[in-house]
N, C-alpha and C. Protein backbone atom coordinates (compact mmCIF):
# COMPACT_ATOMS: atom_id res chain seq x y z
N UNK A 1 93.76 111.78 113.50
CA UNK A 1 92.50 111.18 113.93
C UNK A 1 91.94 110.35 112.78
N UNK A 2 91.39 109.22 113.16
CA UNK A 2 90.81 108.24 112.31
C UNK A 2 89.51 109.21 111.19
N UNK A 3 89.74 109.21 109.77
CA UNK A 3 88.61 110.29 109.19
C UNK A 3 87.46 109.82 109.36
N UNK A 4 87.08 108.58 109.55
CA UNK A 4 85.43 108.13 109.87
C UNK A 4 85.06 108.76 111.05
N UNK A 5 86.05 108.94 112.05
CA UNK A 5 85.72 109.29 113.47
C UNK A 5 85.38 110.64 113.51
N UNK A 6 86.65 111.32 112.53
CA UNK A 6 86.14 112.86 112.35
C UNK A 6 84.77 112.83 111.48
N UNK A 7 84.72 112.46 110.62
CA UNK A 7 83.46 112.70 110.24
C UNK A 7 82.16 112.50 110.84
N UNK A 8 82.41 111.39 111.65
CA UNK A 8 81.12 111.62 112.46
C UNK A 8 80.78 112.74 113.76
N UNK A 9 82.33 112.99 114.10
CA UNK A 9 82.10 114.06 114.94
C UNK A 9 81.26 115.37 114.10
N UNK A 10 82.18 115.62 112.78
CA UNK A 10 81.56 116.64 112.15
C UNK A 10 80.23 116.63 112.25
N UNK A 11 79.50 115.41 112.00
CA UNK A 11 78.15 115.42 111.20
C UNK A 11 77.38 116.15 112.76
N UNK A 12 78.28 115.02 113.74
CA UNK A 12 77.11 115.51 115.22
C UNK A 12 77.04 117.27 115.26
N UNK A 13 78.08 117.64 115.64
CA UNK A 13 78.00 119.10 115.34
C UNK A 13 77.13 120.24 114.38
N UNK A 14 76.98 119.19 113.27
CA UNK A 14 76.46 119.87 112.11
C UNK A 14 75.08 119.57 112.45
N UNK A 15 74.80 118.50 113.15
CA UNK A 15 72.84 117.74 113.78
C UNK A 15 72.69 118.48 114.48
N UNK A 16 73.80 119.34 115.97
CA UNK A 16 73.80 120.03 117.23
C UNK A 16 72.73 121.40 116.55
N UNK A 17 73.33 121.90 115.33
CA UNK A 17 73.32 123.17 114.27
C UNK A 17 71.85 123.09 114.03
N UNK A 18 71.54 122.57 112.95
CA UNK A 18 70.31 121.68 112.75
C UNK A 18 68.98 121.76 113.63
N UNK A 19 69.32 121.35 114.33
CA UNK A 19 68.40 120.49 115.50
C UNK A 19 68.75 122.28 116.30
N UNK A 20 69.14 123.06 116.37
CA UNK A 20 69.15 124.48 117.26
C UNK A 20 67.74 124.88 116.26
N UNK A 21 68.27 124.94 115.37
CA UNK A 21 67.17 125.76 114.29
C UNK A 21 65.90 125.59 113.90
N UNK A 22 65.77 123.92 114.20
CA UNK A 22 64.42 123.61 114.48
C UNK A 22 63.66 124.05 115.94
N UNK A 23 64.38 124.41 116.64
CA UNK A 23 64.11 124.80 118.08
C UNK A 23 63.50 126.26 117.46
N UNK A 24 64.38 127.13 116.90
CA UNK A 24 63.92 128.21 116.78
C UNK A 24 62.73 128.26 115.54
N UNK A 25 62.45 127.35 115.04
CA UNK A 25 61.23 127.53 113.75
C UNK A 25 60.06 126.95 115.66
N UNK A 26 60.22 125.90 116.04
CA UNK A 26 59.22 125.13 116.70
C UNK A 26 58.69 126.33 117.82
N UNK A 27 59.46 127.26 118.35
CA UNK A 27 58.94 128.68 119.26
C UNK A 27 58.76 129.74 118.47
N UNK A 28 59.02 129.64 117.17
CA UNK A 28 58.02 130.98 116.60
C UNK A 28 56.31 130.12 116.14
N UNK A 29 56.37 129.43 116.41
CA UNK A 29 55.26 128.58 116.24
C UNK A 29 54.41 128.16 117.74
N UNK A 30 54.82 128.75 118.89
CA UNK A 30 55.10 128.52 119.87
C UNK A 30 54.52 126.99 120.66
N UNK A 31 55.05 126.44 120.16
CA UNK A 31 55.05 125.25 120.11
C UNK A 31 56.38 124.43 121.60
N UNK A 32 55.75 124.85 122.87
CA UNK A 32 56.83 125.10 124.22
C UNK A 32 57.52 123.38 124.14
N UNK A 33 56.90 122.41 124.28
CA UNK A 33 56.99 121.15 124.59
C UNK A 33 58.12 120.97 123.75
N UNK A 34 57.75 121.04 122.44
CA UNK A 34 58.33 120.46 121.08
C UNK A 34 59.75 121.30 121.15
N UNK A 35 60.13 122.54 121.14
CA UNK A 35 60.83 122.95 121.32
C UNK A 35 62.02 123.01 122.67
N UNK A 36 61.79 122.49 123.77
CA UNK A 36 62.66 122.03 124.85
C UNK A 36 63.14 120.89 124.30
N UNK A 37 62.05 119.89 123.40
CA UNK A 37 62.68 118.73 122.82
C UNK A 37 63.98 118.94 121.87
N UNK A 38 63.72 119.88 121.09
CA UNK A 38 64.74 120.08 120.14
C UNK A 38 65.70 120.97 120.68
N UNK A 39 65.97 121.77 121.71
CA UNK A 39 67.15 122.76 122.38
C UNK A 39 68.13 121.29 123.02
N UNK A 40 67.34 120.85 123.88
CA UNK A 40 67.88 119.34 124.19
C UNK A 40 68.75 118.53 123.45
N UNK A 41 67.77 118.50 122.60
CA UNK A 41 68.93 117.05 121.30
C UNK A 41 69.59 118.06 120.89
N UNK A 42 69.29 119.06 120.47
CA UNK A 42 70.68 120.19 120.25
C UNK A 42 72.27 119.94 120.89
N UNK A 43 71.91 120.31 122.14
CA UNK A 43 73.10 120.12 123.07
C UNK A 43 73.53 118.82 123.33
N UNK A 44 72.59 117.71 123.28
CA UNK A 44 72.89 116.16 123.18
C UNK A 44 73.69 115.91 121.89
N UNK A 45 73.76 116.08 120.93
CA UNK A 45 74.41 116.10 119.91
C UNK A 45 75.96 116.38 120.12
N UNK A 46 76.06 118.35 120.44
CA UNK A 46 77.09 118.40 120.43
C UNK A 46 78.28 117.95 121.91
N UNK A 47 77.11 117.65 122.77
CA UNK A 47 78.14 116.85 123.84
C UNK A 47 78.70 115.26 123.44
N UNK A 48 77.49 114.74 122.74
CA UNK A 48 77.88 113.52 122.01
C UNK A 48 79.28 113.82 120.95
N UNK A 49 79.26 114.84 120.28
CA UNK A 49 80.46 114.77 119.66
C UNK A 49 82.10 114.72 120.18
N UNK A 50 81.69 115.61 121.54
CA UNK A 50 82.81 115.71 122.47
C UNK A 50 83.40 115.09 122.86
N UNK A 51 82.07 113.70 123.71
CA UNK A 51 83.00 112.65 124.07
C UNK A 51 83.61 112.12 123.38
N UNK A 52 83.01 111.80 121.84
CA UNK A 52 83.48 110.68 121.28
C UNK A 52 84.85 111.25 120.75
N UNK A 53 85.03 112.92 120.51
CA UNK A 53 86.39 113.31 120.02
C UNK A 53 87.53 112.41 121.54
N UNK A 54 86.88 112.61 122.80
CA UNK A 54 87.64 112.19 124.15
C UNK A 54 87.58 110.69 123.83
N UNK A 55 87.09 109.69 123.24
CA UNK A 55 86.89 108.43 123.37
C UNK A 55 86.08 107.90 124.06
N UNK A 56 85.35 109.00 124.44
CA UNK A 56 83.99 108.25 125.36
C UNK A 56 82.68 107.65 124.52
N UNK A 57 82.20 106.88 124.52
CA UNK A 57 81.27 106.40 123.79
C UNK A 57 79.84 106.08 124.77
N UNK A 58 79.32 106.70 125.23
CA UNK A 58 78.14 106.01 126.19
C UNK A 58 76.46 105.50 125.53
N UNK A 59 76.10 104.75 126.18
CA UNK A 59 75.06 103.98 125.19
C UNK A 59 73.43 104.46 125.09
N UNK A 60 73.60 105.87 126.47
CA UNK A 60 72.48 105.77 126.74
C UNK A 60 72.67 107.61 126.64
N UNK A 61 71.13 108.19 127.35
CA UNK A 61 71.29 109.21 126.86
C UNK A 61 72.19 109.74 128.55
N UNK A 62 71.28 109.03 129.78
CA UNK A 62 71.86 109.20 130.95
C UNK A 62 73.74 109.12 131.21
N UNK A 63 73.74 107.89 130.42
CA UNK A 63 75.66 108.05 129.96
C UNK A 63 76.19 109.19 129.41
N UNK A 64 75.19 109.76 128.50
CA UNK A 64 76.46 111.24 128.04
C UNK A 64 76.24 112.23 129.17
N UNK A 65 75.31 112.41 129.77
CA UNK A 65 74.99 112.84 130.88
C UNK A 65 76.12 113.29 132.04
N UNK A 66 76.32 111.44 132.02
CA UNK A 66 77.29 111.47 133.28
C UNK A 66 78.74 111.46 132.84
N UNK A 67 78.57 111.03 131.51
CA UNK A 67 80.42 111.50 131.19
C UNK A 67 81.05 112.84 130.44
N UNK A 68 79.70 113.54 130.55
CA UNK A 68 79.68 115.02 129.90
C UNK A 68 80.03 115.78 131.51
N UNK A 69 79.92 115.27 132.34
CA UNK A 69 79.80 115.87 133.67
C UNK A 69 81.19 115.60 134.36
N UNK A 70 81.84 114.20 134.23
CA UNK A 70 82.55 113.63 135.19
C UNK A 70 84.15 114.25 134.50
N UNK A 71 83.58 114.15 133.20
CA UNK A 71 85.30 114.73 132.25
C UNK A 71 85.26 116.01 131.98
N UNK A 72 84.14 116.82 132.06
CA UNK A 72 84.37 117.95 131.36
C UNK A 72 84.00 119.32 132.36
N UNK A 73 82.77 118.71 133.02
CA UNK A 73 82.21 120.04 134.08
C UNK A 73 83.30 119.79 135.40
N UNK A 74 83.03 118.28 135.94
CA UNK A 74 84.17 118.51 137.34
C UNK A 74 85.22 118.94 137.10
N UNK A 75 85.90 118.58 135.77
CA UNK A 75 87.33 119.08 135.37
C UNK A 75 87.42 120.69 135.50
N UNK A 76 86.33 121.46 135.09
CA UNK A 76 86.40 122.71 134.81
C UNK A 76 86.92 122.87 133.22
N UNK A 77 86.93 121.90 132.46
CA UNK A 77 86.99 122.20 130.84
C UNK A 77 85.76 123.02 130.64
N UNK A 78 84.19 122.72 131.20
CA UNK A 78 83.49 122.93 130.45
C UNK A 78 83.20 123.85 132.15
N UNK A 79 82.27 125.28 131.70
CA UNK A 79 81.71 126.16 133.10
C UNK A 79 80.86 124.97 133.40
N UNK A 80 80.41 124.84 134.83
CA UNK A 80 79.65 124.46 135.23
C UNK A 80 77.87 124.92 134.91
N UNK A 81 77.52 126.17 134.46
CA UNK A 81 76.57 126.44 134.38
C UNK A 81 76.04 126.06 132.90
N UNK A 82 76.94 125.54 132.24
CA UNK A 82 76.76 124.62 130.99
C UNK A 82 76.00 123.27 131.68
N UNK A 83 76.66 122.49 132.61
CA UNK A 83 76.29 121.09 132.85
C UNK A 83 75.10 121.51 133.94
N UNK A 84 74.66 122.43 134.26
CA UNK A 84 73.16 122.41 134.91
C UNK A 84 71.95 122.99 133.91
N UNK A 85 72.65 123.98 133.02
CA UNK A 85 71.55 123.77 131.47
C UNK A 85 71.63 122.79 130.83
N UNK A 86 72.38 122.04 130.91
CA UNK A 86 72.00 120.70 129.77
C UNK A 86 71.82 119.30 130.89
N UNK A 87 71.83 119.68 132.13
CA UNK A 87 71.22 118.56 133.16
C UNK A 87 69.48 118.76 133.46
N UNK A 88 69.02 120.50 133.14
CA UNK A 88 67.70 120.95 133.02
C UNK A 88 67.34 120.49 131.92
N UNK A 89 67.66 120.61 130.95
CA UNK A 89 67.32 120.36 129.73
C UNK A 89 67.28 119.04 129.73
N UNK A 90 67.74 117.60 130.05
CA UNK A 90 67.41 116.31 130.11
C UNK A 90 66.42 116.14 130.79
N UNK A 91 65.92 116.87 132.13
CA UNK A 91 65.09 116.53 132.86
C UNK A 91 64.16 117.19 132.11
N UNK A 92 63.95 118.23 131.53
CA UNK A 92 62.94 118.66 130.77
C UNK A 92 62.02 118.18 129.94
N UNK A 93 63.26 117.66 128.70
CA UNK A 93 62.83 116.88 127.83
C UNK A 93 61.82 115.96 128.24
N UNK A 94 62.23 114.92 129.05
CA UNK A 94 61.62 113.70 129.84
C UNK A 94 60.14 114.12 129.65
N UNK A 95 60.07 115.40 130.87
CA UNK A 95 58.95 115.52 131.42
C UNK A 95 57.90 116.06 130.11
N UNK A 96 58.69 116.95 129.66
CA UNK A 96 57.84 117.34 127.98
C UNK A 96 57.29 116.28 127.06
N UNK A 97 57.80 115.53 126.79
CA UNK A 97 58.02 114.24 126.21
C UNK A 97 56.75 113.42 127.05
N UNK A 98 56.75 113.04 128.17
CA UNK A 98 56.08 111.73 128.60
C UNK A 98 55.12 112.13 129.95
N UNK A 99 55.24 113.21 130.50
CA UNK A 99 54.35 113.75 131.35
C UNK A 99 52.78 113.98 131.23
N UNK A 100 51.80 113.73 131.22
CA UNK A 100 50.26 114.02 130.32
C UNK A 100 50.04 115.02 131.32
N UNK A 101 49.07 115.91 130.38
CA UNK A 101 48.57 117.11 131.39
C UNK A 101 50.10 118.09 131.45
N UNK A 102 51.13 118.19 130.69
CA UNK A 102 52.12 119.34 131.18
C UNK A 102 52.52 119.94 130.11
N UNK A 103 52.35 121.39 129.94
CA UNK A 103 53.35 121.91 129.03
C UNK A 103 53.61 122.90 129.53
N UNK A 104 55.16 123.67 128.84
CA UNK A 104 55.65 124.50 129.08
C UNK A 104 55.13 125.98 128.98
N UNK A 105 55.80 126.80 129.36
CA UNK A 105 55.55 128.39 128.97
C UNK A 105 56.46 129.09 128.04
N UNK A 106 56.10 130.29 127.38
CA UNK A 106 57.14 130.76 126.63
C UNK A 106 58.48 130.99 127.72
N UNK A 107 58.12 131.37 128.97
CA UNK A 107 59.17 132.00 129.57
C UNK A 107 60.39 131.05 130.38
N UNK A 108 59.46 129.71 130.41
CA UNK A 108 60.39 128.78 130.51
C UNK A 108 61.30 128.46 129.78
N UNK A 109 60.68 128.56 128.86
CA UNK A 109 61.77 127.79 127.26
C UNK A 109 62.60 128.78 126.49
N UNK A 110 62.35 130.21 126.20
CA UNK A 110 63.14 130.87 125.52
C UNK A 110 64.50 131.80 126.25
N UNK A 111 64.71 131.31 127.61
CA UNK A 111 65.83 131.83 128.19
C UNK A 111 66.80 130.38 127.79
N UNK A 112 66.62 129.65 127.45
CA UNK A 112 67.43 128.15 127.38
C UNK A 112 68.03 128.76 126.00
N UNK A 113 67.99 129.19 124.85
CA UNK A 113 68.39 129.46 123.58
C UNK A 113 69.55 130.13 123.84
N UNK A 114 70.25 131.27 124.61
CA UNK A 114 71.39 131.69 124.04
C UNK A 114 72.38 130.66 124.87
N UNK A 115 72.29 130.08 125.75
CA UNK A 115 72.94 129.13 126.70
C UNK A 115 73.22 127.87 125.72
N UNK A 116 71.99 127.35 125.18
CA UNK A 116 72.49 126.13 124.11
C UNK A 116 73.08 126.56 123.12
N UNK A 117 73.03 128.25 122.52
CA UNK A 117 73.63 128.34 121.29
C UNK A 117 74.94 128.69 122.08
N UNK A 118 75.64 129.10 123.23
CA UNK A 118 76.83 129.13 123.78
C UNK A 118 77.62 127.54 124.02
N UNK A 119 76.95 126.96 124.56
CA UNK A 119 77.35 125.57 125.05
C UNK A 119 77.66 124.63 123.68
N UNK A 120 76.69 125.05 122.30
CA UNK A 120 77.45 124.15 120.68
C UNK A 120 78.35 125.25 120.82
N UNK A 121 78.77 126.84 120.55
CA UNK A 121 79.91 127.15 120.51
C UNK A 121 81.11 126.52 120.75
N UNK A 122 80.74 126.53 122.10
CA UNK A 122 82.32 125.99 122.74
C UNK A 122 82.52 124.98 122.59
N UNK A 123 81.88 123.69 122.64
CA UNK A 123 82.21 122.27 122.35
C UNK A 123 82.82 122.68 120.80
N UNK A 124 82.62 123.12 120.22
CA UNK A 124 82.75 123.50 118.26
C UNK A 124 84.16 123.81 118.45
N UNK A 125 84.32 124.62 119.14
CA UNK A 125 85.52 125.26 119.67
C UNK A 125 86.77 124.28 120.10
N UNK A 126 86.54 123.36 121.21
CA UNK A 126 87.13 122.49 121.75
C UNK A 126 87.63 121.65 120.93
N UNK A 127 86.49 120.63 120.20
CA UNK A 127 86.91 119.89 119.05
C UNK A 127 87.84 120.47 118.11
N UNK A 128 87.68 121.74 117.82
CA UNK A 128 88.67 122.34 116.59
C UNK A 128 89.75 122.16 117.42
N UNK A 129 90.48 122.44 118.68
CA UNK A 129 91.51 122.64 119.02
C UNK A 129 92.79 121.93 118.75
C-alpha cells in the first residue's frame, strides 16, 4: 500500500480514537448536543478510513454514508446494526447541530457509546487485515 495512503488511514483511525474521547469528557459534562456531535465524527472518521483503505473516496459527508452502506452493510462485511447506528447518528448530528429549540437527553445519547466504541473496533480490525 502506498505509505501516504496508510498514513492517512492511520491518522483517521487515530481522529475516530480521539474524537470517541471527547464524546466521553463532553457527557460527563453532560453536555447531550455536543456529544452526539462528537460519537458521530467518531464513527465518520473511522468509516472514512475504510473506504479510503477500499478506494472509495466520497466528497461529502452523505457520500460516506452511502458508500459505507452500499460496500460494506449490503455486503454483510459490516452487521447491519452498525449502518443504522451510524445512519442515526448522521441524522442526529444534523438535527443537534442546526435544529433551534432541540436538545438531547442523557438517555438518548449514552446508549450510542458502546456501539461506536464497537463499530471503530471493527473497522480497526478490518483495515489491519
Amino acid at each position: 500500500m502506498n505509505p501516504e495512503k496508510e498514513s492517512y488511514i492511520k491518522y483517521r483511525i487515530s481522529r475516530a480514537w480521539d474524537t470517541f474521547d471527547d464524546a466521553k469528557i463532553l457527557a460527563s459534562k453532560r453536555k447531550w448536543n455536543s456529544t452526539i456531535n462528537r460519537l458521530y465524527y467518531s464513527a465518520y472518521y473511522a468509516v472514512m478510513a475504510l473506504l479510503l483503505k477500499n478506494d472509495l473516496n466520497p466528497n461529502t459527508h452523505n457520500g460516506a454514508k452511502s458508500n459505507f452502506t452500499e460496500h460494506f452493510i449490503k455486503n454483510q462485511i459490516i452487521d447491519k446494526k452498525y449502518g443504522k447506528i451510524y445512519s442515526q447518528l448522521f441524522t442526529w448530528r444534523q438535527k443537534g447541530d442546526y435544529d433551534d429549540l432541540f436538545d438531547f437527553e442523557e438517555t438518548q445519547v449514552m446508549q450510542y457509546f458502546q456501539p461506536v466504541e464497537g463499530l471503530i473496533t471493527l473497522i480497526e480490525s478490518i483495515i489491519k487485515e
